[in-house]
C-alpha atoms as a PDB file:
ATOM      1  CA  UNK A   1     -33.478   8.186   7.797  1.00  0.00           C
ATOM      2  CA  UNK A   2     -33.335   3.966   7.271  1.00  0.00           C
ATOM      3  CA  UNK A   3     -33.528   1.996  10.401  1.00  0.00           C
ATOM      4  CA  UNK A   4     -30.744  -0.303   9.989  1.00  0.00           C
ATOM      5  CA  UNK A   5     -32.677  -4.073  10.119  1.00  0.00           C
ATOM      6  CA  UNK A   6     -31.299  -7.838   9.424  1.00  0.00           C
ATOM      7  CA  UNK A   7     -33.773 -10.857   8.043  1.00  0.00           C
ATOM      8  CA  UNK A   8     -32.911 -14.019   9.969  1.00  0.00           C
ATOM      9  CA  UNK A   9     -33.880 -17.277   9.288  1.00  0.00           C
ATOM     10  CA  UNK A  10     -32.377 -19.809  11.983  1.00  0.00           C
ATOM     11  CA  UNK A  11     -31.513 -18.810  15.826  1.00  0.00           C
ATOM     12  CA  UNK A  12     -28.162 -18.335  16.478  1.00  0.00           C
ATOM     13  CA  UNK A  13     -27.592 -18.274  20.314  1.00  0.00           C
ATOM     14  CA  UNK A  14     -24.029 -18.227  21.387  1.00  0.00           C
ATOM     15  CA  UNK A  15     -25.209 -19.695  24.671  1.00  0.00           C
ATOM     16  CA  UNK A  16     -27.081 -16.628  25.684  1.00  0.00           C
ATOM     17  CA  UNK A  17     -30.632 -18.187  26.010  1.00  0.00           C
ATOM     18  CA  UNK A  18     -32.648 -17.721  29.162  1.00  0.00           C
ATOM     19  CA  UNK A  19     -34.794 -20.659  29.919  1.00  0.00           C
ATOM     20  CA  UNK A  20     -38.063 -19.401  31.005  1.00  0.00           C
ATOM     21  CA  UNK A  21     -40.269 -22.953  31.387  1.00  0.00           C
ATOM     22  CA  UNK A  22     -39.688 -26.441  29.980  1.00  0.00           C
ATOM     23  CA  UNK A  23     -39.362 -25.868  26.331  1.00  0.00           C
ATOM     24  CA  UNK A  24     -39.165 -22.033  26.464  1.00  0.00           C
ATOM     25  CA  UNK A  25     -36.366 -19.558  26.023  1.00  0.00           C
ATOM     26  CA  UNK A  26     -35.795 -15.850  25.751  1.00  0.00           C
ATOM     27  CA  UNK A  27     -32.691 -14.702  23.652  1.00  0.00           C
ATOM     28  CA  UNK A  28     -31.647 -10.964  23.267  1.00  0.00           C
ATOM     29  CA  UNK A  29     -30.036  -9.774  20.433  1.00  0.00           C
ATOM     30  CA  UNK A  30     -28.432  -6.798  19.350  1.00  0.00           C
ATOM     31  CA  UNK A  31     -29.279  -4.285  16.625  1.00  0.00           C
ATOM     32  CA  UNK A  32     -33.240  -4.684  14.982  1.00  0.00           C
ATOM     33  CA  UNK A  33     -33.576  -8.353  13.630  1.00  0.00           C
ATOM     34  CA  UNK A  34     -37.084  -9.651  12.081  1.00  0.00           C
ATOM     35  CA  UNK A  35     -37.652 -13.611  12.137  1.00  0.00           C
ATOM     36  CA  UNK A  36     -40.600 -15.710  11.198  1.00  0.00           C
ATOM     37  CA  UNK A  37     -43.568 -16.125  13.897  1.00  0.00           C
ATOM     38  CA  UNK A  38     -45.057 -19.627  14.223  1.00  0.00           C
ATOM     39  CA  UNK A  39     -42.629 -21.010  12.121  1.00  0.00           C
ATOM     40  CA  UNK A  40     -39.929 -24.085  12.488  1.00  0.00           C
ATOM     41  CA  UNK A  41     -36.458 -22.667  12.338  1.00  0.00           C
ATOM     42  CA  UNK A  42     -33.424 -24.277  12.863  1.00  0.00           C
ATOM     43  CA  UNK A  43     -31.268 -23.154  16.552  1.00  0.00           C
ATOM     44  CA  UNK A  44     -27.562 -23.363  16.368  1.00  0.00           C
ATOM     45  CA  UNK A  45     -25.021 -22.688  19.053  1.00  0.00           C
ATOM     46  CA  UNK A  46     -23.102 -20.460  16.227  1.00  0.00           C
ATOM     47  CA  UNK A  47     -23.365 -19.623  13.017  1.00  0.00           C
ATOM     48  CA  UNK A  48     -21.022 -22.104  12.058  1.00  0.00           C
ATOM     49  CA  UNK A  49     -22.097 -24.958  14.580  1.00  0.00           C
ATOM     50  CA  UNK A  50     -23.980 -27.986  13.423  1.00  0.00           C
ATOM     51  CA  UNK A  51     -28.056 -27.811  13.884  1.00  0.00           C
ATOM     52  CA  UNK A  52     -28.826 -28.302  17.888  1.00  0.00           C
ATOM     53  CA  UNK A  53     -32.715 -27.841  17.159  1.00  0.00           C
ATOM     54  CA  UNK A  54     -35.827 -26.619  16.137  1.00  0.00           C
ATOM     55  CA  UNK A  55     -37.986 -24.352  17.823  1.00  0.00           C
ATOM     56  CA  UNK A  56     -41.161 -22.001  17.223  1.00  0.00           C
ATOM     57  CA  UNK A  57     -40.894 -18.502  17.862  1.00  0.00           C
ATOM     58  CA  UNK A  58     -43.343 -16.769  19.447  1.00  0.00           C
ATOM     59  CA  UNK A  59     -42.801 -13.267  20.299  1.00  0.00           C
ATOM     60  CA  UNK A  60     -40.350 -10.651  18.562  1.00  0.00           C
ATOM     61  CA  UNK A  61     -40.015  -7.635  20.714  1.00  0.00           C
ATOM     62  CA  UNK A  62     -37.647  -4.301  19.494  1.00  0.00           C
ATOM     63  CA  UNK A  63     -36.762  -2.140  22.158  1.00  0.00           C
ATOM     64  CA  UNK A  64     -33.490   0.177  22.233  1.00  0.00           C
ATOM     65  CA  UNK A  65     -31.584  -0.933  19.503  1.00  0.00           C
ATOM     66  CA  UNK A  66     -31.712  -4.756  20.198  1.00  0.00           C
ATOM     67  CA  UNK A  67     -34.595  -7.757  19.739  1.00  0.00           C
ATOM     68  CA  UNK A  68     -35.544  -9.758  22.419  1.00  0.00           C
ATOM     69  CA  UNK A  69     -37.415 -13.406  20.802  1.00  0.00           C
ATOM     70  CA  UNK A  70     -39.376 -15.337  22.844  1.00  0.00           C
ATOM     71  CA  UNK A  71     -39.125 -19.402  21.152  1.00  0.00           C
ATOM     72  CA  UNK A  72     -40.457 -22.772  21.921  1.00  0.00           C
ATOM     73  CA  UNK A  73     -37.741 -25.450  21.638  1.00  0.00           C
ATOM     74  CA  UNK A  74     -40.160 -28.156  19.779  1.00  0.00           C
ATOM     75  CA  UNK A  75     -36.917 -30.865  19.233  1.00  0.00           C
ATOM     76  CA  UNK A  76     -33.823 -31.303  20.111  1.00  0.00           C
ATOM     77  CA  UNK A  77     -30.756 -32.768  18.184  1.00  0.00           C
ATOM     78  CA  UNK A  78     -27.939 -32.919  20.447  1.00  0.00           C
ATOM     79  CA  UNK A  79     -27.188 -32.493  23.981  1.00  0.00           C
ATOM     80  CA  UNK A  80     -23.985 -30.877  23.400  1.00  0.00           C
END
C-alpha cells in the first residue's frame, strides 16, 4: 500500500504559523508533504496571494498523517 505524499515548493500558510523566535516559525500541515531543506522558497498567505517572503526551512517532521516544518523567515516583502 502507497502512502499518499504531495511535493511542495513554496509555503503556503493560511495564517497558521507559530512564531517560535525572531525569524522562526512552525507551520503544521495536513496529510504527508516533502519540501526542500536549506533552500529559499517563496511564503505566501494563500495559494493565490502575492509573495509575502522567503524563508529557509529547516526541519520537516511527519507524524500522524500531517507535517509539521520548522522555517527561518530570511526576508520579508510585505507587512500585510
Amino acid at each position: 500500500m502507497g502512502m499518499p505524499m504531495e511535493l511542495n515548493t513554496m509555503i503556503v500558510t493560511k495564517g497558521n504559523e507559530v512564531r517560535e523566535e525572531e525569524n522562526r516559525f512552525v507551520l503544521k500541515k495536513s496529510g504527508y508533504r516533502l519540501y526542500p531543506i536549506d533552500i529559499p522558497v517563496a511564503v505566501h498567505k494563500t495559494i493565490d496571494s502575492e509573495q509575502s517572503g522567503t524563508a529557509l526551512i529547516k526541519k520537516v517532521e511527519w507524524q500522524q498523517d500531517s507535517t509539521t516544518i520548522t522555517y527561518t523567515l530570511v526576508s520579508l516583502k510585505s507587512t500585510n
